[in-house]
C-alpha atoms as a PDB file:
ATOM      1  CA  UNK A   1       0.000   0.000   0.000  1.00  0.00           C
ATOM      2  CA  UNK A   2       2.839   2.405   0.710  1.00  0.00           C
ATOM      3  CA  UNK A   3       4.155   1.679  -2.432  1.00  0.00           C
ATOM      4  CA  UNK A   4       0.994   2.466  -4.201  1.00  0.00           C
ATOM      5  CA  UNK A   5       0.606   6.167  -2.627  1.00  0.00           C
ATOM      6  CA  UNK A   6       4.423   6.707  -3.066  1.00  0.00           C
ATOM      7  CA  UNK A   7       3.451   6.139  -6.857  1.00  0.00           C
ATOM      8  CA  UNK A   8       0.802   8.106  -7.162  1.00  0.00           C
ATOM      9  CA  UNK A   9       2.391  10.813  -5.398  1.00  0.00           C
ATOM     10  CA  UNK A  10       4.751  10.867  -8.026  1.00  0.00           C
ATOM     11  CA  UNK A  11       2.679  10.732 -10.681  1.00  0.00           C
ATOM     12  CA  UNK A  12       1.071  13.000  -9.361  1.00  0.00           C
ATOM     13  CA  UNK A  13       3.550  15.826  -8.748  1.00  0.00           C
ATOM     14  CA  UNK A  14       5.375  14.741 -11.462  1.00  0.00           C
ATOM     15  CA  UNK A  15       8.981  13.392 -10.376  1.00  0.00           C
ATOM     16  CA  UNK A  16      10.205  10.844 -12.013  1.00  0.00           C
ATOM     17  CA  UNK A  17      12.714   8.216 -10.133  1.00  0.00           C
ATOM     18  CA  UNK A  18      15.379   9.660 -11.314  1.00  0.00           C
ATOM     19  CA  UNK A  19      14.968  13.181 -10.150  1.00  0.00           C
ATOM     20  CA  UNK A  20      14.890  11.354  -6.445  1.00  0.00           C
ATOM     21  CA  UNK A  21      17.847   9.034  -7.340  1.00  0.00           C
ATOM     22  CA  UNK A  22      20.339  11.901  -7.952  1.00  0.00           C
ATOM     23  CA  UNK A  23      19.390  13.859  -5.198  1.00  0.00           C
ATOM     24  CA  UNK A  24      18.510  10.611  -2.525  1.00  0.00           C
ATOM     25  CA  UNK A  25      21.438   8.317  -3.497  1.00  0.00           C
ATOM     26  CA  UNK A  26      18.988   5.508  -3.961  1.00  0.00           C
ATOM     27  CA  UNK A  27      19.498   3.689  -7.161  1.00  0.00           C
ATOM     28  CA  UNK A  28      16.870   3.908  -9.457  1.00  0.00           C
ATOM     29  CA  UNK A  29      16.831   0.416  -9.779  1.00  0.00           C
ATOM     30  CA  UNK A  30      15.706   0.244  -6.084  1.00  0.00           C
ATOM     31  CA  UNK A  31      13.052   3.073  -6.674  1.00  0.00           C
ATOM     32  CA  UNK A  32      11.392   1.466  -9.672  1.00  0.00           C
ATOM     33  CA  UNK A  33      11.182  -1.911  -7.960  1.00  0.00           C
ATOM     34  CA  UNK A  34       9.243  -0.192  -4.740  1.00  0.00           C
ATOM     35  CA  UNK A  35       7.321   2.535  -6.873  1.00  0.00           C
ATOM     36  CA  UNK A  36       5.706  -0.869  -8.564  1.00  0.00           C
ATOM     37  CA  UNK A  37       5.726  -2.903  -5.324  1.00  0.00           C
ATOM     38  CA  UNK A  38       7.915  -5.339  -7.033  1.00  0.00           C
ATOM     39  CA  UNK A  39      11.163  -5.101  -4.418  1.00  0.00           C
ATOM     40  CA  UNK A  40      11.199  -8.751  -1.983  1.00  0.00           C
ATOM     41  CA  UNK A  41      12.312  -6.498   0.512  1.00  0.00           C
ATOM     42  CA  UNK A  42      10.668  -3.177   0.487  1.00  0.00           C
ATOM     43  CA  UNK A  43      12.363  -0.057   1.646  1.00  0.00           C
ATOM     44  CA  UNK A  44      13.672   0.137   5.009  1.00  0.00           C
ATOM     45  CA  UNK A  45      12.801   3.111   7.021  1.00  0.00           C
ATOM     46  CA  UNK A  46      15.875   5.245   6.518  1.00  0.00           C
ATOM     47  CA  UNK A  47      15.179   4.723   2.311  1.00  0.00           C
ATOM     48  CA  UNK A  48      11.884   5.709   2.846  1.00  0.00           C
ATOM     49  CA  UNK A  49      13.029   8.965   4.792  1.00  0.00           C
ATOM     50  CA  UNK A  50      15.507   9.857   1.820  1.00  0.00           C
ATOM     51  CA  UNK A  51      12.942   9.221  -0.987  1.00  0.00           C
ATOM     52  CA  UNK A  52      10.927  11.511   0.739  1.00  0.00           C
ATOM     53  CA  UNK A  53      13.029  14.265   1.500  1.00  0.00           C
ATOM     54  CA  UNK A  54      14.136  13.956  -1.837  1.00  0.00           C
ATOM     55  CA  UNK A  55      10.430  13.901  -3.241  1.00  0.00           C
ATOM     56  CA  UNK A  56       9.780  17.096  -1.265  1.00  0.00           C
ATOM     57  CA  UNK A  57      13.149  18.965  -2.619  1.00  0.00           C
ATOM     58  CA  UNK A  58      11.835  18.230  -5.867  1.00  0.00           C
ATOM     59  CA  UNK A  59       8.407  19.532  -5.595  1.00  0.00           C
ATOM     60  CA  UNK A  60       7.489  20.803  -2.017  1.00  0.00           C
ATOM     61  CA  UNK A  61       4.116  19.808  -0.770  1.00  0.00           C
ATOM     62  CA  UNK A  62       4.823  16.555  -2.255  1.00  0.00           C
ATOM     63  CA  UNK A  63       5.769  14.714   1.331  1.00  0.00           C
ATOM     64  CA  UNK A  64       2.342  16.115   2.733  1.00  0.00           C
ATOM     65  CA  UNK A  65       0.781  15.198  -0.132  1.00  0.00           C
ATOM     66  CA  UNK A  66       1.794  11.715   0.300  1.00  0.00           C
ATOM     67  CA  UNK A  67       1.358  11.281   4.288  1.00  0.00           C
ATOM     68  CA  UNK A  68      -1.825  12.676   3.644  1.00  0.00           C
ATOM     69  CA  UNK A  69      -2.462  10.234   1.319  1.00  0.00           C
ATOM     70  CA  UNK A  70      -1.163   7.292   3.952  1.00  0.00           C
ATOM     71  CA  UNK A  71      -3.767   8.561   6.755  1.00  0.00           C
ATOM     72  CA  UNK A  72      -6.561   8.655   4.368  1.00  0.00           C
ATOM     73  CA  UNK A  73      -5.617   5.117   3.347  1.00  0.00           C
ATOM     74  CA  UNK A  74      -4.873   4.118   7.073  1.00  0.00           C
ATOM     75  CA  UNK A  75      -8.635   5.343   8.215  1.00  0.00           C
ATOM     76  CA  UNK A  76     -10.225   2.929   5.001  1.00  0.00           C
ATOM     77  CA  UNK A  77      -7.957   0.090   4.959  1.00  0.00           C
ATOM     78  CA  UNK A  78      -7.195  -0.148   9.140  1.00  0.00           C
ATOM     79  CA  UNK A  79      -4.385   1.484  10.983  1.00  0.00           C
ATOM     80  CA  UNK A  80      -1.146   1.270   9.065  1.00  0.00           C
ATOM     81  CA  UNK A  81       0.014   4.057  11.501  1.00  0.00           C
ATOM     82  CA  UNK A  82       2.301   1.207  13.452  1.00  0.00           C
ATOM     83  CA  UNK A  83       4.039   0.317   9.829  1.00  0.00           C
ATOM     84  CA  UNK A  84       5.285   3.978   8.906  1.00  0.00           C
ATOM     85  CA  UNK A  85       8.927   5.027  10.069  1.00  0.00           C
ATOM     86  CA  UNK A  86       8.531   7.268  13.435  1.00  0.00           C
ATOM     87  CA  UNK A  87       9.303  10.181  11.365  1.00  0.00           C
ATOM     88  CA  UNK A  88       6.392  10.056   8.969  1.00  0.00           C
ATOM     89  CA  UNK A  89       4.414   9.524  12.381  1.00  0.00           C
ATOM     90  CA  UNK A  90       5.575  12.605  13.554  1.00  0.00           C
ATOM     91  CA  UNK A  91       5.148  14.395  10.511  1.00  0.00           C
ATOM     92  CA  UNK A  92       1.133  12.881  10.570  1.00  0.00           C
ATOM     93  CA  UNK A  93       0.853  14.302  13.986  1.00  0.00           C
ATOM     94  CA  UNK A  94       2.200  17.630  13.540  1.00  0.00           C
ATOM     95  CA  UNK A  95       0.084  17.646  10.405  1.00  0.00           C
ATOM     96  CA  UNK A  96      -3.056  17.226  12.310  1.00  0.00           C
ATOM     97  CA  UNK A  97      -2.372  19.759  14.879  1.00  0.00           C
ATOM     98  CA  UNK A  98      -1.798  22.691  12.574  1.00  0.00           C
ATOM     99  CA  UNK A  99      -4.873  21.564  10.554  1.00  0.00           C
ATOM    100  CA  UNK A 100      -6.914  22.028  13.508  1.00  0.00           C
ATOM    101  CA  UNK A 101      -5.736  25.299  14.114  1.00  0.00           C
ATOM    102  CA  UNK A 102      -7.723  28.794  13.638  1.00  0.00           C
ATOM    103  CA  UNK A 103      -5.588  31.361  11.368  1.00  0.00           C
ATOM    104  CA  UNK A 104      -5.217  33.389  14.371  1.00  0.00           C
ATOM    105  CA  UNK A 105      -3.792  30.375  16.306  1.00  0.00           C
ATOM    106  CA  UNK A 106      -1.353  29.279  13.126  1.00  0.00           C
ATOM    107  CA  UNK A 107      -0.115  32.899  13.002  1.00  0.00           C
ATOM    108  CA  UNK A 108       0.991  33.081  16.472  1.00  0.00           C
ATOM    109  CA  UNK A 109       2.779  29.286  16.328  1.00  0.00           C
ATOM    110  CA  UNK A 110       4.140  30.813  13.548  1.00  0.00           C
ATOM    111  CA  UNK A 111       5.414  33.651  15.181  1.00  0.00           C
ATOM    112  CA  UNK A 112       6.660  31.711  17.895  1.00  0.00           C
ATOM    113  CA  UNK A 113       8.658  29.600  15.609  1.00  0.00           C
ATOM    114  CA  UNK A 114      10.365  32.616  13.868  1.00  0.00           C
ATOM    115  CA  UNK A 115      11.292  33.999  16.956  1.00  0.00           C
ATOM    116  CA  UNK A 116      13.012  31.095  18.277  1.00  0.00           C
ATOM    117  CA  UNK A 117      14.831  30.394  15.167  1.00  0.00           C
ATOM    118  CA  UNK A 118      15.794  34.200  15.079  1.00  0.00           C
ATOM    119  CA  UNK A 119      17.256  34.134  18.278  1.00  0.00           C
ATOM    120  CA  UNK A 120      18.358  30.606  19.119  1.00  0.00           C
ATOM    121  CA  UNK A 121      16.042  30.667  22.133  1.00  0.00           C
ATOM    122  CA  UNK A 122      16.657  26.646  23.666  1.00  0.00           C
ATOM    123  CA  UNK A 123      13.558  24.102  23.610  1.00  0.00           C
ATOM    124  CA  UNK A 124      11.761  24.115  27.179  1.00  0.00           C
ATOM    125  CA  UNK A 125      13.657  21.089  27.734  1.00  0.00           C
ATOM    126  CA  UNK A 126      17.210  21.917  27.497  1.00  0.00           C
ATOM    127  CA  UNK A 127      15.599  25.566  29.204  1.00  0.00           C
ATOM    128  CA  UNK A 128      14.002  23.566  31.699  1.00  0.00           C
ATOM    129  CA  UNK A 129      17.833  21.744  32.432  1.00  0.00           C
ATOM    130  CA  UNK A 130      19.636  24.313  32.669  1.00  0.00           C
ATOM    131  CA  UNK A 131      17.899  26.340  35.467  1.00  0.00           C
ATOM    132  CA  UNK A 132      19.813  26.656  38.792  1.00  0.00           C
END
């Protein structure tokens, strides 16, 4: 099934396998055979990771494209959620919690964000550490 959306998502933005080969390091070879669900093995979950960051270099919005894709299949086909790499789950998550945010919500994460990118501010973990 992952094979299937990872196909379509390419078809769908357009990439071809070897657009993600150069940039991934994955041999087309290895892409064709998983694009057509043909590989013994599958991908393992770093692969996966590089097709995908790959995909999304090529054509951005293509990775949410695709793990939007994956929960739509997940919610009709039963949970797959267990099967993706704990990145993608991540990704799913965070994915879910912006949608379900108001504009004025988004902007302020957003804000946030820029902020502590601008000026390096720690996470509230290492903050949370590092208090007397």
């Amino acid at each position: 099934m992952i094979s299937e959306i990872f196909r379509e998502t390419l078809e769908h933005y357009g990439i071809t396998g070897k657009q993600i080969s150069q940039i991934s390091g994955v041999s087309e070879n290895h892409i064709s055979e998983f694009r057509r669900g043909k590989s013994k093995t599958g991908v393992s979950t770093d692969v996966l990771w590089k097709l995908l960051e790959a995909m999304e270099e090529i054509r951005p919005g293509s990775c949410t494209y695709f793990c939007s894709q994956l929960a739509k299949a997940g919610g009709t086909q039963g949970s797959i959620i267990s099967e993706l790499p704990k990145q993608l789950e991540s990704l799913l998550e965070m994915q879910n919690f912006v949608d379900g945010l108001s504009d004025d919500r988004l902007a302020l994460l957003l804000m946030v964000v820029a902020g502590r990118i601008k000026n390096g501010v720690p996470r509230s973990s290492e903050h949370s550490r590092n208090k007397p």
